[in-house]
PDB file of N, CA and C in Angstrom:
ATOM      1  N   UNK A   1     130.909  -4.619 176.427  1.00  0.00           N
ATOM      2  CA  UNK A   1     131.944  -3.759 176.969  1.00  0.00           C
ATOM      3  C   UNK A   1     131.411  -3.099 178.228  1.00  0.00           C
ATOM      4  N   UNK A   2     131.970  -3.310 178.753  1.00  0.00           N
ATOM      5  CA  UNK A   2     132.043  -2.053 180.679  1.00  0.00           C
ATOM      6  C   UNK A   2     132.503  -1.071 180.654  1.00  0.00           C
ATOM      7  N   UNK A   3     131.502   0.094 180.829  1.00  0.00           N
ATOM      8  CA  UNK A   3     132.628   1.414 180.590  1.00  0.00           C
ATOM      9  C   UNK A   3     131.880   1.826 181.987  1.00  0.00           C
ATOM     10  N   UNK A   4     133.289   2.609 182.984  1.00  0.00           N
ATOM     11  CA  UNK A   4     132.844   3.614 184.156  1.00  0.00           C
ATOM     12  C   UNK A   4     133.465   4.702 183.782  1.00  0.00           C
ATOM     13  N   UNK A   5     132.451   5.907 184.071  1.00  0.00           N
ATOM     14  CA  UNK A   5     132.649   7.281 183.888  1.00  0.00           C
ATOM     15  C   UNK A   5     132.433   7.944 184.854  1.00  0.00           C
ATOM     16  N   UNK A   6     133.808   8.845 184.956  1.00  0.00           N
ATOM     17  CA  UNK A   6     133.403   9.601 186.268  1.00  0.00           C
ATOM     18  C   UNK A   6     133.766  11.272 185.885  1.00  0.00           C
ATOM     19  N   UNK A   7     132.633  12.157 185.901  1.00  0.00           N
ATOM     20  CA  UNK A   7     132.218  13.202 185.465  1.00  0.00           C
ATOM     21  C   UNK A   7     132.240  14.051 186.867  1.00  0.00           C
ATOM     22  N   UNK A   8     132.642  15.259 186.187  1.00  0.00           N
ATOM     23  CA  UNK A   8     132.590  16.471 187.295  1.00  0.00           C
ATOM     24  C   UNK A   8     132.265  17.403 186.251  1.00  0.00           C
ATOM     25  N   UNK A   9     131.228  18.917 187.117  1.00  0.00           N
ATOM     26  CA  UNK A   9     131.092  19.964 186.458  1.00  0.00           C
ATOM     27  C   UNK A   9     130.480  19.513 184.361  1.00  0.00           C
ATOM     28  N   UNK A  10     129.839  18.126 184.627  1.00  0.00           N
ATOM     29  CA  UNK A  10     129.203  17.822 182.820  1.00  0.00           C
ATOM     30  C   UNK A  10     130.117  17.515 181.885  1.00  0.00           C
ATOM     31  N   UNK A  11     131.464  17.545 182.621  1.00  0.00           N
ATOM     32  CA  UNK A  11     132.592  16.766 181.870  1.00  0.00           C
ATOM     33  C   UNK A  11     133.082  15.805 182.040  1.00  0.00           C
ATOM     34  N   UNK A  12     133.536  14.869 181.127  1.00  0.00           N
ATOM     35  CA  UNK A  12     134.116  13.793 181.696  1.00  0.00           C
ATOM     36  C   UNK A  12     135.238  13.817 181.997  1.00  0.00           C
ATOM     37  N   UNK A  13     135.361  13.300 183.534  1.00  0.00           N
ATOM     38  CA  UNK A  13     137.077  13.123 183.568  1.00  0.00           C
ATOM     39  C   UNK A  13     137.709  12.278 183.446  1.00  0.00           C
ATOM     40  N   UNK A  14     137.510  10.819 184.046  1.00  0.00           N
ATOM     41  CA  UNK A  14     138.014   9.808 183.415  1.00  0.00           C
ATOM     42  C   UNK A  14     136.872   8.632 183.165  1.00  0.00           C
ATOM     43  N   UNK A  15     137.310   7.646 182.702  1.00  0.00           N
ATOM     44  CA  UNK A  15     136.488   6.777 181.947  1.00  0.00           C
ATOM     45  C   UNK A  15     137.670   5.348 182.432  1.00  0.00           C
ATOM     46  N   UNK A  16     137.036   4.043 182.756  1.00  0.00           N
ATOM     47  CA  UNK A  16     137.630   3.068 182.759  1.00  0.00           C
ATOM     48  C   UNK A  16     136.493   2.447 181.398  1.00  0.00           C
ATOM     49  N   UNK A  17     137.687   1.373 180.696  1.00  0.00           N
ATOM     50  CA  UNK A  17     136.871   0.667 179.575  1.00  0.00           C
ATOM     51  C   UNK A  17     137.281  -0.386 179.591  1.00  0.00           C
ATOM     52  N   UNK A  18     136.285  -1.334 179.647  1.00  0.00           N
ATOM     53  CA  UNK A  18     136.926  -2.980 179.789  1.00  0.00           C
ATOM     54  C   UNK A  18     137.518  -3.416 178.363  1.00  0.00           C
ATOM     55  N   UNK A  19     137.240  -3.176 177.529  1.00  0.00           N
ATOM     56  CA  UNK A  19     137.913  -3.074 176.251  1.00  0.00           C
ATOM     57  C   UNK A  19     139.895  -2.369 176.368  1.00  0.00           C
ATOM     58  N   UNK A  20     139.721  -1.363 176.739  1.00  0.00           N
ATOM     59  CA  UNK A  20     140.911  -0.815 177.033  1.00  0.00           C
ATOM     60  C   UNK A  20     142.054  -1.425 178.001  1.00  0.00           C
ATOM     61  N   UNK A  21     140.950  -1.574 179.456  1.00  0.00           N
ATOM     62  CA  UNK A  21     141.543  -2.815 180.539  1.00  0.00           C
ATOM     63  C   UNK A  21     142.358  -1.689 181.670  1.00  0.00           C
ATOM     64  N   UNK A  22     141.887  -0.663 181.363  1.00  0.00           N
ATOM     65  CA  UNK A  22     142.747   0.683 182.539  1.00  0.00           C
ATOM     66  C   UNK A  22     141.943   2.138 181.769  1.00  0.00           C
ATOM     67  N   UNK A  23     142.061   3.238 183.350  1.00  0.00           N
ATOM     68  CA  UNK A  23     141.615   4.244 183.362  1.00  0.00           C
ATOM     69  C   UNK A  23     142.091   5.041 182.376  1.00  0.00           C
ATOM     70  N   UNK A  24     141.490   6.144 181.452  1.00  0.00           N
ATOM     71  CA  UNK A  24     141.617   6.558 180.379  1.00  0.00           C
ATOM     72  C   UNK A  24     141.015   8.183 181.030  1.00  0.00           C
ATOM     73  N   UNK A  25     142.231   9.371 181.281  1.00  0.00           N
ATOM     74  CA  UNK A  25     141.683  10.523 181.974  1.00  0.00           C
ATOM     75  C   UNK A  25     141.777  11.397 180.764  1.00  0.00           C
ATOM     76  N   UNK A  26     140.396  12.458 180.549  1.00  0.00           N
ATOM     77  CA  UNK A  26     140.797  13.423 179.427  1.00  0.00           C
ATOM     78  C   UNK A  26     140.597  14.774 179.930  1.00  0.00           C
ATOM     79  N   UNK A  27     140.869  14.781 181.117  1.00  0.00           N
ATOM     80  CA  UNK A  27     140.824  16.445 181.682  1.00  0.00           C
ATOM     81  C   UNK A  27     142.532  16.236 182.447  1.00  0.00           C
ATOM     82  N   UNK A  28     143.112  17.201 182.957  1.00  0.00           N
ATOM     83  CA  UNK A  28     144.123  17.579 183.685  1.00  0.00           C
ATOM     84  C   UNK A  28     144.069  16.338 184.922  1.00  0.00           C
ATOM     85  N   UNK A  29     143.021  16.902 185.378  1.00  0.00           N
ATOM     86  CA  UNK A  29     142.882  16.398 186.687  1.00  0.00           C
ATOM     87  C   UNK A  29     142.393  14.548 186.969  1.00  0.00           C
ATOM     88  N   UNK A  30     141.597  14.502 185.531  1.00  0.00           N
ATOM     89  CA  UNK A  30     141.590  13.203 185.194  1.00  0.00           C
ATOM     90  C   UNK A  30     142.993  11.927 185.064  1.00  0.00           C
ATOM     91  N   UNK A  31     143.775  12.558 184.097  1.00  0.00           N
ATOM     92  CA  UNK A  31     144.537  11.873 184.050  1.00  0.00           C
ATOM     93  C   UNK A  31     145.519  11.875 185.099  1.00  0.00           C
ATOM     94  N   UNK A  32     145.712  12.605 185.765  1.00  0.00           N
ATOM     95  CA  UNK A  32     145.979  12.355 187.040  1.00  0.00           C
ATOM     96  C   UNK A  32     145.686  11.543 187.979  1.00  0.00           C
ATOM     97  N   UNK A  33     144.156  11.442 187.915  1.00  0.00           N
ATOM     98  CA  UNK A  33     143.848  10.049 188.686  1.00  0.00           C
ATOM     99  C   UNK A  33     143.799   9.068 187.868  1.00  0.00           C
ATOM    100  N   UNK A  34     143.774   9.023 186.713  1.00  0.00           N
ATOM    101  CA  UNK A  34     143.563   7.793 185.884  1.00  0.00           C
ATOM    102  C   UNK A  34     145.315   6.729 186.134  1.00  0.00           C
ATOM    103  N   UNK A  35     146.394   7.974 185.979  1.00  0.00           N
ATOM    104  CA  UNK A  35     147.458   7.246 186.592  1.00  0.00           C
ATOM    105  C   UNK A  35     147.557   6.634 187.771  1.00  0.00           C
ATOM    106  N   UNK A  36     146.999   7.228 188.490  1.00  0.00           N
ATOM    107  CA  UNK A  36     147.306   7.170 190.151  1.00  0.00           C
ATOM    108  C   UNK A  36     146.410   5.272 190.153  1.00  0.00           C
ATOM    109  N   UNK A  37     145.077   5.712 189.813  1.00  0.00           N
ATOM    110  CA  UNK A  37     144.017   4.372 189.776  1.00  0.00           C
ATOM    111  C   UNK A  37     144.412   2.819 188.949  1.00  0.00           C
ATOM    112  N   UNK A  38     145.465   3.634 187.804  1.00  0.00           N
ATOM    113  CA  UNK A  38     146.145   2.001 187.093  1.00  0.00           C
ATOM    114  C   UNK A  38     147.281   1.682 187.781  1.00  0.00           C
ATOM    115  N   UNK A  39     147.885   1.977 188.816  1.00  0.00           N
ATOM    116  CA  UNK A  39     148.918   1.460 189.849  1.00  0.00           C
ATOM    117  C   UNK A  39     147.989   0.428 190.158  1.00  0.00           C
ATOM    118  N   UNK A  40     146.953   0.557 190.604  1.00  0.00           N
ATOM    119  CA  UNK A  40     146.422  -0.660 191.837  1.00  0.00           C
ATOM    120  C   UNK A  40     145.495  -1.453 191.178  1.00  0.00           C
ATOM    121  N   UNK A  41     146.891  -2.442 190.874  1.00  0.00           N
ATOM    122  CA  UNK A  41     146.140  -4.025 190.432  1.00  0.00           C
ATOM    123  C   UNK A  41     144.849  -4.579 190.805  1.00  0.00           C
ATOM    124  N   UNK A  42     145.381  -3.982 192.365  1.00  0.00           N
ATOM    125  CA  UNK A  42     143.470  -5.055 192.750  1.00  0.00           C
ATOM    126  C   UNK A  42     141.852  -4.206 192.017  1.00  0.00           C
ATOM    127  N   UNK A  43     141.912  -3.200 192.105  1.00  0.00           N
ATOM    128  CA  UNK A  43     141.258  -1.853 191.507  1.00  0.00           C
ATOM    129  C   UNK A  43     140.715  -2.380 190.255  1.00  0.00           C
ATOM    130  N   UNK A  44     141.552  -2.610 189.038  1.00  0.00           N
ATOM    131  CA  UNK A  44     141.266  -2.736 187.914  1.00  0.00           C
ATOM    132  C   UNK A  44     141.009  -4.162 187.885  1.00  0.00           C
ATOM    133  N   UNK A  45     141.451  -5.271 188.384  1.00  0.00           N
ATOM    134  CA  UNK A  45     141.323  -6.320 188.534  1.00  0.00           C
ATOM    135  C   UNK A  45     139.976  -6.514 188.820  1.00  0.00           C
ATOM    136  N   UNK A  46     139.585  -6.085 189.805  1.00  0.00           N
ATOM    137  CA  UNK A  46     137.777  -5.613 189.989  1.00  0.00           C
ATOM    138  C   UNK A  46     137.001  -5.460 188.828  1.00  0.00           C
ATOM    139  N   UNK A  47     137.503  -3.954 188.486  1.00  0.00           N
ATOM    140  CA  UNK A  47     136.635  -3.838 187.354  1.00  0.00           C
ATOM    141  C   UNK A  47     136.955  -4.687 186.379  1.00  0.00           C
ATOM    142  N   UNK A  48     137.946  -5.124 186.108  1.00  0.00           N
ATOM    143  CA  UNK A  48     137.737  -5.896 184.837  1.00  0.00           C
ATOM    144  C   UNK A  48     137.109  -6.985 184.994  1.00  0.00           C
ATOM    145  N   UNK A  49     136.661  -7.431 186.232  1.00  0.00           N
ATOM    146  CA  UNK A  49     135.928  -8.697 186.859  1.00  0.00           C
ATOM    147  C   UNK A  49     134.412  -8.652 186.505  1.00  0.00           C
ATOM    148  N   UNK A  50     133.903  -6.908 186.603  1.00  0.00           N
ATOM    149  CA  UNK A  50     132.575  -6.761 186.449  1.00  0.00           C
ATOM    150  C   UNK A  50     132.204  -6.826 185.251  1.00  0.00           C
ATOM    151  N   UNK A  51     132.616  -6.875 184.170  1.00  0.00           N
ATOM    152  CA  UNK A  51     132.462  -7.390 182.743  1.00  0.00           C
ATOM    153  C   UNK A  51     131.618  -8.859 182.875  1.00  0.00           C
ATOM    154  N   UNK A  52     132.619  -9.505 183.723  1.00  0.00           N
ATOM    155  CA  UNK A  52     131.898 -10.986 183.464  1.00  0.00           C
ATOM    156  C   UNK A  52     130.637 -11.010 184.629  1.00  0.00           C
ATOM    157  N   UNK A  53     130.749 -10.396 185.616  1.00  0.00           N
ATOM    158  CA  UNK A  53     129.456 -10.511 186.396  1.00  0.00           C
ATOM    159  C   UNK A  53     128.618 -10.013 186.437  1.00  0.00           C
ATOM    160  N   UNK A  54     128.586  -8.345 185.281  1.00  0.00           N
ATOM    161  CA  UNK A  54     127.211  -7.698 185.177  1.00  0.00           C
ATOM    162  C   UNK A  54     127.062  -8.066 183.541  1.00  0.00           C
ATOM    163  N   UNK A  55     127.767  -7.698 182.525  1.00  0.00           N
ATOM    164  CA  UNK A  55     127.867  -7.645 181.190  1.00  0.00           C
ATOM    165  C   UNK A  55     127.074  -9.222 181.204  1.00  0.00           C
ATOM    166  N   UNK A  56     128.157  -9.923 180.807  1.00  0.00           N
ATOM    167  CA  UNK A  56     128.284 -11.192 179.802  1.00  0.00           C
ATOM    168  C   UNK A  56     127.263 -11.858 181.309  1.00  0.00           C
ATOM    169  N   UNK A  57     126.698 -12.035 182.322  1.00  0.00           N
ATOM    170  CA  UNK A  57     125.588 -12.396 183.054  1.00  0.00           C
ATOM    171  C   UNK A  57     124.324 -11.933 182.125  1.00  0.00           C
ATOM    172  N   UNK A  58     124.032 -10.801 182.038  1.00  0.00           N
ATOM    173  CA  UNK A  58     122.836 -10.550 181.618  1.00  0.00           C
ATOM    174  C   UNK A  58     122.913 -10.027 180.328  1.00  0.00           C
ATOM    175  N   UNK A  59     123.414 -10.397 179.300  1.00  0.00           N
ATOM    176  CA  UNK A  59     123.395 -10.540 178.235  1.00  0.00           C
ATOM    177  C   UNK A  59     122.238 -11.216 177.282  1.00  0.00           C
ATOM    178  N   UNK A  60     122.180 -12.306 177.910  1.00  0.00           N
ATOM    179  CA  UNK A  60     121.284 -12.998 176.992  1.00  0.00           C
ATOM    180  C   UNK A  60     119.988 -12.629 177.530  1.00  0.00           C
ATOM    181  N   UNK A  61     119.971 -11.983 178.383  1.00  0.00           N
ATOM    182  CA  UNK A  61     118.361 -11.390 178.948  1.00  0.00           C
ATOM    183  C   UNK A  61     118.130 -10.190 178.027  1.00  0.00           C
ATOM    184  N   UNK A  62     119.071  -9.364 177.967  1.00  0.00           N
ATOM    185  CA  UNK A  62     118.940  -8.157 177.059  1.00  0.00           C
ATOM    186  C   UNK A  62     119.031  -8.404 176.069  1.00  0.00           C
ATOM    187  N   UNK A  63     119.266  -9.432 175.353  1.00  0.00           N
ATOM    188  CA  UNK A  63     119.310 -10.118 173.715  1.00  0.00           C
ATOM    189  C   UNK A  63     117.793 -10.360 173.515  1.00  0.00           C
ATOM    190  N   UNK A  64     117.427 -11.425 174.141  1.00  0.00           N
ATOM    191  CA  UNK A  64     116.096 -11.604 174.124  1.00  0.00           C
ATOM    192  C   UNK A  64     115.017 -10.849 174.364  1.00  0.00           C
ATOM    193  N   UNK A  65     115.511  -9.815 175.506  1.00  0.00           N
ATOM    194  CA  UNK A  65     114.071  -8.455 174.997  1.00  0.00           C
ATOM    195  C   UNK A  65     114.314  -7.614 174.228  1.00  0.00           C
ATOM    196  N   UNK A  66     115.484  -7.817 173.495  1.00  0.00           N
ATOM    197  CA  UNK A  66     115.523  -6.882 172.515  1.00  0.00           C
ATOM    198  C   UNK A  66     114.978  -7.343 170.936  1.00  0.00           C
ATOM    199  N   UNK A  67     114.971  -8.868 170.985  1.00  0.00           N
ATOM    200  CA  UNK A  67     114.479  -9.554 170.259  1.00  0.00           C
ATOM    201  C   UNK A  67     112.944  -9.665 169.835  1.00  0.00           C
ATOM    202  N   UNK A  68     112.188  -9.760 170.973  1.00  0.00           N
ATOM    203  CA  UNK A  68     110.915 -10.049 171.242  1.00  0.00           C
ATOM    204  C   UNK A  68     110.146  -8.753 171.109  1.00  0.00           C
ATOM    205  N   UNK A  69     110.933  -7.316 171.069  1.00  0.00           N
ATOM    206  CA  UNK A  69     110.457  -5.992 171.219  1.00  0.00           C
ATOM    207  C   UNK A  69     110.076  -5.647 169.727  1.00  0.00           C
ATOM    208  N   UNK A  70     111.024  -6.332 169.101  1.00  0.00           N
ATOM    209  CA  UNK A  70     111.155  -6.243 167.620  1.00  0.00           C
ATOM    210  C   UNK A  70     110.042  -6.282 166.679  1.00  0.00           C
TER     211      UNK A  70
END
C-alpha cells in the first residue's frame, strides 16, 4: 500500500491511500483540499501510478532483507 501524508502543526491533514485510490482529509482544512485534490484525475492518476513504481518495484528487495535479517 502507498500512503501520502500531509501534516501541519503534528497533525494530520490529509492522507492519500492507494488502497482507498483518493485523498482522505481529517482536519477542516484537510478535507477541503482533499476535495479540491480528487477533482484532478491526472493528480491521483500519478499517485496511484507510484504504487507500481516505488511499492510493488522494490518489494521483493524488502522481502528478502527482511528474510535474511531473520
Amino acid at each position: 500500500e502507498y500512503i501520502r501524508s500531509y501534516y501541519f502543526n503534528k497533525m494530520e491533514d490529509v492522507r492519500f491511500s492507494s488502497s482507498v485510490g483518493k485523498f482522505v482529509g481529517f482536519t477542516e482544512y484537510g478535507v477541503k483540499n482533499a476535495e479540491y485534490w480528487n477533482k484532478d484525475a491526472s493528480l491521483l492518476s500519478g499517485l496511484r501510478a507510484q504504487k507500481e513504481t516505488y511499492c510493488q518495484h522494490n518489494i521483493q528487495v524488502d522481502y528478502n532483507n527482511a528474510l535474511t535479517k531473520s
